[in-house]
PDB file of N, CA and C in Angstrom:
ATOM      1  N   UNK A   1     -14.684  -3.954  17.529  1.00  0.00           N
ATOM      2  CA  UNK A   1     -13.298  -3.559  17.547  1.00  0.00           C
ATOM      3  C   UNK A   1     -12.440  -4.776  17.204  1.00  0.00           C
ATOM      4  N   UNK A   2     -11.493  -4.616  16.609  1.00  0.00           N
ATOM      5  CA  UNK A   2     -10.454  -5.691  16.032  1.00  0.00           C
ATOM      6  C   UNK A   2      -8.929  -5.442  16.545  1.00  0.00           C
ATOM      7  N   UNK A   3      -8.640  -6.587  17.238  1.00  0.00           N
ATOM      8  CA  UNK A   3      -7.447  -6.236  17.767  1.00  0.00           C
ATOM      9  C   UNK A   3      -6.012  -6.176  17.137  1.00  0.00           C
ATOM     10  N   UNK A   4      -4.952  -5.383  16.842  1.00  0.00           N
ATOM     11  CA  UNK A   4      -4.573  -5.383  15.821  1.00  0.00           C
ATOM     12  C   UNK A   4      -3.148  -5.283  16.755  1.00  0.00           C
ATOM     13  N   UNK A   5      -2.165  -6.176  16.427  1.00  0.00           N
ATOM     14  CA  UNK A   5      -0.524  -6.208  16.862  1.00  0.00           C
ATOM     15  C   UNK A   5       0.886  -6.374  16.029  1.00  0.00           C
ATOM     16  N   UNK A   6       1.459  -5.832  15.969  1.00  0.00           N
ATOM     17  CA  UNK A   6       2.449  -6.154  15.702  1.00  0.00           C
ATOM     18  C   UNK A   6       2.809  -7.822  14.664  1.00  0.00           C
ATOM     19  N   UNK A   7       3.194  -7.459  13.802  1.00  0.00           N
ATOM     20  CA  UNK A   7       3.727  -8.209  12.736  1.00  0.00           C
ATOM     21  C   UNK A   7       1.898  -9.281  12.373  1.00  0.00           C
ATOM     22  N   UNK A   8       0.769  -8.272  12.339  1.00  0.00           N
ATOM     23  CA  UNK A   8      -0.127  -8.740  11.564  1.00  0.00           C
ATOM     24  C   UNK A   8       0.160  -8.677   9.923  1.00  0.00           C
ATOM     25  N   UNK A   9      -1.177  -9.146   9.408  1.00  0.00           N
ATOM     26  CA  UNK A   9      -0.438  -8.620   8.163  1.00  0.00           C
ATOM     27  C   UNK A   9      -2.521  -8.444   7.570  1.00  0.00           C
ATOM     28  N   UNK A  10      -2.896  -7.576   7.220  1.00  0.00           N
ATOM     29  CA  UNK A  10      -3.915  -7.384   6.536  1.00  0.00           C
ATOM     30  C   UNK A  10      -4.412  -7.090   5.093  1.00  0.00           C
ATOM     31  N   UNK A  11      -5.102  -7.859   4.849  1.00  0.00           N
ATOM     32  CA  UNK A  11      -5.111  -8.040   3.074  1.00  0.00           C
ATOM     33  C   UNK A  11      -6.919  -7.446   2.716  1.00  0.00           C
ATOM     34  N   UNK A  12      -6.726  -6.712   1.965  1.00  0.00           N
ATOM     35  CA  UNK A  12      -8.241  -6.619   1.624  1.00  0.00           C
ATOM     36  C   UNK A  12      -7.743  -6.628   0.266  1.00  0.00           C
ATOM     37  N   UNK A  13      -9.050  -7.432  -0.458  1.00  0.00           N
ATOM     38  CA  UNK A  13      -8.756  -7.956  -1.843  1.00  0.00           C
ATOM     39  C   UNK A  13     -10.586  -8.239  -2.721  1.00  0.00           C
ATOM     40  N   UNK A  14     -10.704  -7.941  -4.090  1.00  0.00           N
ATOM     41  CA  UNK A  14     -12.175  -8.283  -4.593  1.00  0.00           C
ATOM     42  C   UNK A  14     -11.933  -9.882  -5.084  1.00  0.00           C
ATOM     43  N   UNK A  15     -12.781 -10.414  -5.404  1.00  0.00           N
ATOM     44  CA  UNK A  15     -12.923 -11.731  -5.706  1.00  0.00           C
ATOM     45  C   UNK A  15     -12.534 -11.939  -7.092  1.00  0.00           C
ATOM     46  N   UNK A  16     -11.815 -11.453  -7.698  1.00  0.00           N
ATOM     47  CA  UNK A  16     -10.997 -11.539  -9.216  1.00  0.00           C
ATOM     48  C   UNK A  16      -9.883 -12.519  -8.649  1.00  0.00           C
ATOM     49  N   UNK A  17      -9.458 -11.560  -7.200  1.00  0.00           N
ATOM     50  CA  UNK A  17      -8.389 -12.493  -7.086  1.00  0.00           C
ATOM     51  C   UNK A  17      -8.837 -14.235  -6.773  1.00  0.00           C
ATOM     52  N   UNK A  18      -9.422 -14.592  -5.983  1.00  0.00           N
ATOM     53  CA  UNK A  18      -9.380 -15.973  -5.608  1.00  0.00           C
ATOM     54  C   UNK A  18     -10.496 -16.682  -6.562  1.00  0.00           C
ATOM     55  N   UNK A  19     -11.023 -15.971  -7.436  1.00  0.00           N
ATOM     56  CA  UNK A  19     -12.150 -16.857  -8.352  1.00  0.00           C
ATOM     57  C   UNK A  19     -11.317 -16.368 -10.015  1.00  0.00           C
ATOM     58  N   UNK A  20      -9.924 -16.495  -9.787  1.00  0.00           N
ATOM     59  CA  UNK A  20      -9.514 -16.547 -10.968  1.00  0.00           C
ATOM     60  C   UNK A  20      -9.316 -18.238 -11.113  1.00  0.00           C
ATOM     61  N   UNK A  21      -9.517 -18.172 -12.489  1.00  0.00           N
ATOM     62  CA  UNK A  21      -9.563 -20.081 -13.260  1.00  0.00           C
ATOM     63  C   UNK A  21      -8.655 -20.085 -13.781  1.00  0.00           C
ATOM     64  N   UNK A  22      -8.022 -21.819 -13.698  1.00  0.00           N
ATOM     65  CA  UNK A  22      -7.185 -21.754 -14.191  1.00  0.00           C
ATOM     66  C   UNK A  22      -7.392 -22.577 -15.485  1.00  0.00           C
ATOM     67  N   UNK A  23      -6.838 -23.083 -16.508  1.00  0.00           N
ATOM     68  CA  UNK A  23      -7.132 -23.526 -18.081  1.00  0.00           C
ATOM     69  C   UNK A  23      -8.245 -24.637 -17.802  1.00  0.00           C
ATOM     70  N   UNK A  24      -8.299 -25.398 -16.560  1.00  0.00           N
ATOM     71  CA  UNK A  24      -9.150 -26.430 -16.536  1.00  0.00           C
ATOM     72  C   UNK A  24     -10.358 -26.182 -15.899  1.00  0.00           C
ATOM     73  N   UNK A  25     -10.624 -25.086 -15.415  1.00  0.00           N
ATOM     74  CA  UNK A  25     -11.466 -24.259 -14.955  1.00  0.00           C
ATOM     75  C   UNK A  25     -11.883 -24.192 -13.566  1.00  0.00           C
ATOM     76  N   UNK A  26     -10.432 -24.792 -13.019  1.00  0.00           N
ATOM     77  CA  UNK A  26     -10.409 -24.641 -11.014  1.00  0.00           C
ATOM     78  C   UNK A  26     -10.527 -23.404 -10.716  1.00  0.00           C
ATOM     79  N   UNK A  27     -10.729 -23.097  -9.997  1.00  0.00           N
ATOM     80  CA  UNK A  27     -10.594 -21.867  -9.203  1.00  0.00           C
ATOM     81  C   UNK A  27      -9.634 -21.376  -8.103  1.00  0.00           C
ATOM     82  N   UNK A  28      -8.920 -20.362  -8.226  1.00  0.00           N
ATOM     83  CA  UNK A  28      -7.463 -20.227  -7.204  1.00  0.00           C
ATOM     84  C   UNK A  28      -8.273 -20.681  -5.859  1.00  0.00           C
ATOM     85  N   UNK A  29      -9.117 -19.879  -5.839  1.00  0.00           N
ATOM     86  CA  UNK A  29      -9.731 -20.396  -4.350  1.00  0.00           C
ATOM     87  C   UNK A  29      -8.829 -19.491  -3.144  1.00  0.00           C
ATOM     88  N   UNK A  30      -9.622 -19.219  -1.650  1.00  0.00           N
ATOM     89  CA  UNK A  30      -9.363 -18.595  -0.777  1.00  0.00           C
ATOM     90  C   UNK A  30      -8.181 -19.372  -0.186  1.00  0.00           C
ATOM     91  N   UNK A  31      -8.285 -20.824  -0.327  1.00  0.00           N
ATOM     92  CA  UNK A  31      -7.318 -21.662   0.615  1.00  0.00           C
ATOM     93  C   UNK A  31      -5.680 -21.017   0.195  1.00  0.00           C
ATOM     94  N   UNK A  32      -5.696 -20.842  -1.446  1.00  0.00           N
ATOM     95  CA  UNK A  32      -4.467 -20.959  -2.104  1.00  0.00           C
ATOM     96  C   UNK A  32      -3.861 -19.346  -1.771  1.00  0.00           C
ATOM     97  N   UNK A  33      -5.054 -18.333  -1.602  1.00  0.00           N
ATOM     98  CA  UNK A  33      -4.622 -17.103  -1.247  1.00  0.00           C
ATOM     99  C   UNK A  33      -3.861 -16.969  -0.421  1.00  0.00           C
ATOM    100  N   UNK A  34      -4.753 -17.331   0.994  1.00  0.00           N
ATOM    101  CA  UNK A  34      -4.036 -17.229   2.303  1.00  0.00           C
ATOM    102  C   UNK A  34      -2.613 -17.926   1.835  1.00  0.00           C
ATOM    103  N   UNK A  35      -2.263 -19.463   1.503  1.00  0.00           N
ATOM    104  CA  UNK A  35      -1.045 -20.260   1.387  1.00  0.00           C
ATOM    105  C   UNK A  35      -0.317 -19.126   1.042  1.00  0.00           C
ATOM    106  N   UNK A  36      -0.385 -18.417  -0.169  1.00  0.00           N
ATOM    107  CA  UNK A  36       0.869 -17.514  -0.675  1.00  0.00           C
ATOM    108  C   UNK A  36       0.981 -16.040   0.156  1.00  0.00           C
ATOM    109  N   UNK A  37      -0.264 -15.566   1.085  1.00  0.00           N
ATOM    110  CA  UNK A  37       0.331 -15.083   2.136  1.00  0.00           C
ATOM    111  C   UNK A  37       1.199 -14.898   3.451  1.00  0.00           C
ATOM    112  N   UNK A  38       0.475 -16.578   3.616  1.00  0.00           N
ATOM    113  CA  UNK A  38       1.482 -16.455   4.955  1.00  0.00           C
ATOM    114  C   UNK A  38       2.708 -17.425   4.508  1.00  0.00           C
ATOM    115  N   UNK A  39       3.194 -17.672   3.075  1.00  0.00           N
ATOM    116  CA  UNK A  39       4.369 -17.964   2.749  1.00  0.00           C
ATOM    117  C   UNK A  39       5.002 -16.856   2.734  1.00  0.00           C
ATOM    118  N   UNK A  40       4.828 -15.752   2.800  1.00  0.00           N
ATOM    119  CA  UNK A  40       5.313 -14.302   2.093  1.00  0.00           C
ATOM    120  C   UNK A  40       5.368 -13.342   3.200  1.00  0.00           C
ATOM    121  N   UNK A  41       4.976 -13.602   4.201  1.00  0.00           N
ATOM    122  CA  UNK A  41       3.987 -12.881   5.133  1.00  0.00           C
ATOM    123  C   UNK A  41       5.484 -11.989   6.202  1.00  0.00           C
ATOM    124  N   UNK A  42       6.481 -12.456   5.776  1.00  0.00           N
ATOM    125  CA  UNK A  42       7.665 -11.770   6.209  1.00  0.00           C
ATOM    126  C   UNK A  42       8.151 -10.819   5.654  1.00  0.00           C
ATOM    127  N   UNK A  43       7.921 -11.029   4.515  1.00  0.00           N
ATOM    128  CA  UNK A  43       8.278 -10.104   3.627  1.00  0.00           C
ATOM    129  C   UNK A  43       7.240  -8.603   3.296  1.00  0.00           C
ATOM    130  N   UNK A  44       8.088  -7.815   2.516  1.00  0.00           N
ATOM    131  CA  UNK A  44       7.296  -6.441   2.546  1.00  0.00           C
ATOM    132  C   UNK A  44       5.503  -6.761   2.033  1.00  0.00           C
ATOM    133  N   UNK A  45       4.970  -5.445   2.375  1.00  0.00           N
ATOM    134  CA  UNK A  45       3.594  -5.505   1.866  1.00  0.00           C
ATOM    135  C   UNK A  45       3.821  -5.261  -0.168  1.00  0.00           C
ATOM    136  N   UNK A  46       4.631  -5.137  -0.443  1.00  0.00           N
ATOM    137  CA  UNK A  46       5.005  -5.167  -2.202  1.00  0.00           C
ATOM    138  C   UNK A  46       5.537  -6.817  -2.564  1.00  0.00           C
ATOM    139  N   UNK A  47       5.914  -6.760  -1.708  1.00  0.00           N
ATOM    140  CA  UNK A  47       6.753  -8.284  -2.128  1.00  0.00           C
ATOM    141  C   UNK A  47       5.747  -9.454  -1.961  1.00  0.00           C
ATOM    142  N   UNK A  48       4.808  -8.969  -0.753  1.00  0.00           N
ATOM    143  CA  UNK A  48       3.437 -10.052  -0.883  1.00  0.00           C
ATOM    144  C   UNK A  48       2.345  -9.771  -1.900  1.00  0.00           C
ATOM    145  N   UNK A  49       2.573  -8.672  -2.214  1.00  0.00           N
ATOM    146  CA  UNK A  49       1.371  -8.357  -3.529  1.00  0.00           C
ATOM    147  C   UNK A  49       2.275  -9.353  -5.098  1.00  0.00           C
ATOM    148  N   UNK A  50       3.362  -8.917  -5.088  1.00  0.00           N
ATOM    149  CA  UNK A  50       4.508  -9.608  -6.035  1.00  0.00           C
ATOM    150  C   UNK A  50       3.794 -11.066  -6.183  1.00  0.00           C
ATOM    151  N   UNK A  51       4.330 -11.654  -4.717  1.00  0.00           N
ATOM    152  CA  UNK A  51       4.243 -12.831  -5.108  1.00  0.00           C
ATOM    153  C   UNK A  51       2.496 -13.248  -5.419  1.00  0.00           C
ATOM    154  N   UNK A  52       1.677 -12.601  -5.141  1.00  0.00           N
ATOM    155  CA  UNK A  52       0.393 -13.255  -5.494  1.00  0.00           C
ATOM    156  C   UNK A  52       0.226 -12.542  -6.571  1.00  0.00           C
ATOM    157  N   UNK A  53       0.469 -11.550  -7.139  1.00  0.00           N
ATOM    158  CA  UNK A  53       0.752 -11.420  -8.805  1.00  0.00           C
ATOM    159  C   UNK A  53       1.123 -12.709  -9.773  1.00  0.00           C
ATOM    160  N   UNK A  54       2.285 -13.093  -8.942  1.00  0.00           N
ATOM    161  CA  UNK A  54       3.187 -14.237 -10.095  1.00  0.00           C
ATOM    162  C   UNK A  54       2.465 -15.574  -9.712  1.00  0.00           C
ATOM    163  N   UNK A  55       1.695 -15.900  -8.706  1.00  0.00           N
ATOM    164  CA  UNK A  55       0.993 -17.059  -8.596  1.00  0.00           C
ATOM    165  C   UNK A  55      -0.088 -17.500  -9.197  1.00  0.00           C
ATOM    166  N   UNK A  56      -0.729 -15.902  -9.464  1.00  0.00           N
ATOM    167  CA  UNK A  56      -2.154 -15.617  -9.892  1.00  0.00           C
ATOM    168  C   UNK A  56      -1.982 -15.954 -11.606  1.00  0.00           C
ATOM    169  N   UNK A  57      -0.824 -15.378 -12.101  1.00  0.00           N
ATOM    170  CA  UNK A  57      -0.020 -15.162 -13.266  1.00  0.00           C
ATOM    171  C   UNK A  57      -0.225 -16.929 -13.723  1.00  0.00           C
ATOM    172  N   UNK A  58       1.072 -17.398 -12.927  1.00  0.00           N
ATOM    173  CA  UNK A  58       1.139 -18.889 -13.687  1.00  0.00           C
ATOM    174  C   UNK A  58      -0.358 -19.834 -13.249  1.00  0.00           C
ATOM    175  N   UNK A  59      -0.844 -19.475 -12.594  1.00  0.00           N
ATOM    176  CA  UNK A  59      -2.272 -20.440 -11.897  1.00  0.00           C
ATOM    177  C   UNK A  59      -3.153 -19.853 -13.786  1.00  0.00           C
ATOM    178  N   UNK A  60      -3.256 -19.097 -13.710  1.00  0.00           N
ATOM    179  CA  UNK A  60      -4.105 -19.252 -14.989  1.00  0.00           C
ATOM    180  C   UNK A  60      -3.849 -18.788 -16.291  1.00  0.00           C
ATOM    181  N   UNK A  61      -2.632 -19.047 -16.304  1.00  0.00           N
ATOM    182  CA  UNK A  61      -1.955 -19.194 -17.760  1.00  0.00           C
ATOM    183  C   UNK A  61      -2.871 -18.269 -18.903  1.00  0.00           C
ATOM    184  N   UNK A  62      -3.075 -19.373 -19.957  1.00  0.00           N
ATOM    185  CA  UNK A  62      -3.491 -19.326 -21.677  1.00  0.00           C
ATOM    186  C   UNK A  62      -5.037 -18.806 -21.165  1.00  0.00           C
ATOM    187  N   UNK A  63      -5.630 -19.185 -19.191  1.00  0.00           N
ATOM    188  CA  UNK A  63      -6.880 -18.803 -19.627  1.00  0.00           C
ATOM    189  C   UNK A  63      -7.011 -17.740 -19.362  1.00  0.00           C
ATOM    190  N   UNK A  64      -6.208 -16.714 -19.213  1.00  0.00           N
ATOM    191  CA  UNK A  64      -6.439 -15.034 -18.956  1.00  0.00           C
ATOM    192  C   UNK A  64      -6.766 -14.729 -17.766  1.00  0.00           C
ATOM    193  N   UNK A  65      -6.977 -13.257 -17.703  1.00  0.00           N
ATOM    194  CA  UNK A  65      -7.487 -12.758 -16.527  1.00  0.00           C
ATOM    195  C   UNK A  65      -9.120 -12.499 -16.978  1.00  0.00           C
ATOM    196  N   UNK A  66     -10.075 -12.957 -16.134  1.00  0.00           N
ATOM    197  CA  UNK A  66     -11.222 -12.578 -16.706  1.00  0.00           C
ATOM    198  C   UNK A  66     -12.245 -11.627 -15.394  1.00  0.00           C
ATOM    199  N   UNK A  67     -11.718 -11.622 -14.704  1.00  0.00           N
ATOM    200  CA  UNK A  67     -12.114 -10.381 -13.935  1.00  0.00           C
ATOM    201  C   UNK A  67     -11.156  -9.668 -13.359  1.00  0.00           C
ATOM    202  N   UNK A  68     -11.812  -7.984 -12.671  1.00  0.00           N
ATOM    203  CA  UNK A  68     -10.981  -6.996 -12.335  1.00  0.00           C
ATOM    204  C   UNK A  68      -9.886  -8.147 -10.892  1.00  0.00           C
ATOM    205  N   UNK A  69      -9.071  -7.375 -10.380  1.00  0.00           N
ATOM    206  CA  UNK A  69      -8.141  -8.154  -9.354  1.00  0.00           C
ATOM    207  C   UNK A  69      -7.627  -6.375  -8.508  1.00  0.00           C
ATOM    208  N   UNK A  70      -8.083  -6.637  -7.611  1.00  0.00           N
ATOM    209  CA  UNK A  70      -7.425  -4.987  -6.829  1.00  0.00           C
ATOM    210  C   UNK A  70      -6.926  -5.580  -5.151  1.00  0.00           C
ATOM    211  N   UNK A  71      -6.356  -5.668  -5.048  1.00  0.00           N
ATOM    212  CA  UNK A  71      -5.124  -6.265  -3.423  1.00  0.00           C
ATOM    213  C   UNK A  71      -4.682  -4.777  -2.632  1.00  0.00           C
ATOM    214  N   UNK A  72      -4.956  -4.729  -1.085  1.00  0.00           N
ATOM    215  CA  UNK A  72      -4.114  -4.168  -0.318  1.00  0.00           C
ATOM    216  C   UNK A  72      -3.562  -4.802   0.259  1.00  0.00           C
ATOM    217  N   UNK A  73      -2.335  -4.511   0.925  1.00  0.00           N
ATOM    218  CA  UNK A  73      -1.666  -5.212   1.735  1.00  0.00           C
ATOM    219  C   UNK A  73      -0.999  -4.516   2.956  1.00  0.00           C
ATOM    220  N   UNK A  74      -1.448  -4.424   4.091  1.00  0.00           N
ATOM    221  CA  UNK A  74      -1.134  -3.653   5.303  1.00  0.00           C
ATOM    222  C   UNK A  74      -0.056  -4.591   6.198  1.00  0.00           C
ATOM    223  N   UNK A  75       1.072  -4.105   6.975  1.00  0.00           N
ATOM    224  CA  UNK A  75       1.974  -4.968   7.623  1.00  0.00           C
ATOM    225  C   UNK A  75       1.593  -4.148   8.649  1.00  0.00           C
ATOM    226  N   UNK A  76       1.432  -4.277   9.801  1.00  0.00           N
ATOM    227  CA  UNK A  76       1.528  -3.721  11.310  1.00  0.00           C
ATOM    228  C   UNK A  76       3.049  -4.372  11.879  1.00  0.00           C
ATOM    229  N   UNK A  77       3.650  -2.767  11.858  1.00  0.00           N
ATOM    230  CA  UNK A  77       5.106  -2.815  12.815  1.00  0.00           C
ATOM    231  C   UNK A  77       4.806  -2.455  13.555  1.00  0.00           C
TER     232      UNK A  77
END
């Protein structure tokens, strides 16, 4: 059982998102995920998908998207 309260915020996401590369061939990585969640993490469950859209966006530029990317985003009020 998982205890679940008020102003959590739950993300289920496939690995497109955090093993996207960027031109030099880093990897967004899990660390950088979480960062732009709980920067966001006040904001709506659209507005946190938003912003890891536009992070994901400029993090790997000219080198594309090269795998699928699918994000939920659950807020507990």
């Amino acid at each position: 059982m998982i205890l679940v309260v008020k102003g959590h915020v739950i993300v289920i996401g496939t690995d497109g998102i955090w093993e996207t590369h960027s031109s030099d061939g880093k990897m967004f990585g899990k660390d950088r995920l979480k960062e732009v969640i709980r920067t966001h993490s006040s904001e709506s469950s659209a507005a946190i998908i938003q912003a890891l859209e536009q992070a994901l966006n400029e993090y790997h530029e000219e080198a594309g998207q090269l795998d699928d990317m699918t994000i939920a985003v659950v807020k507990v009020t």
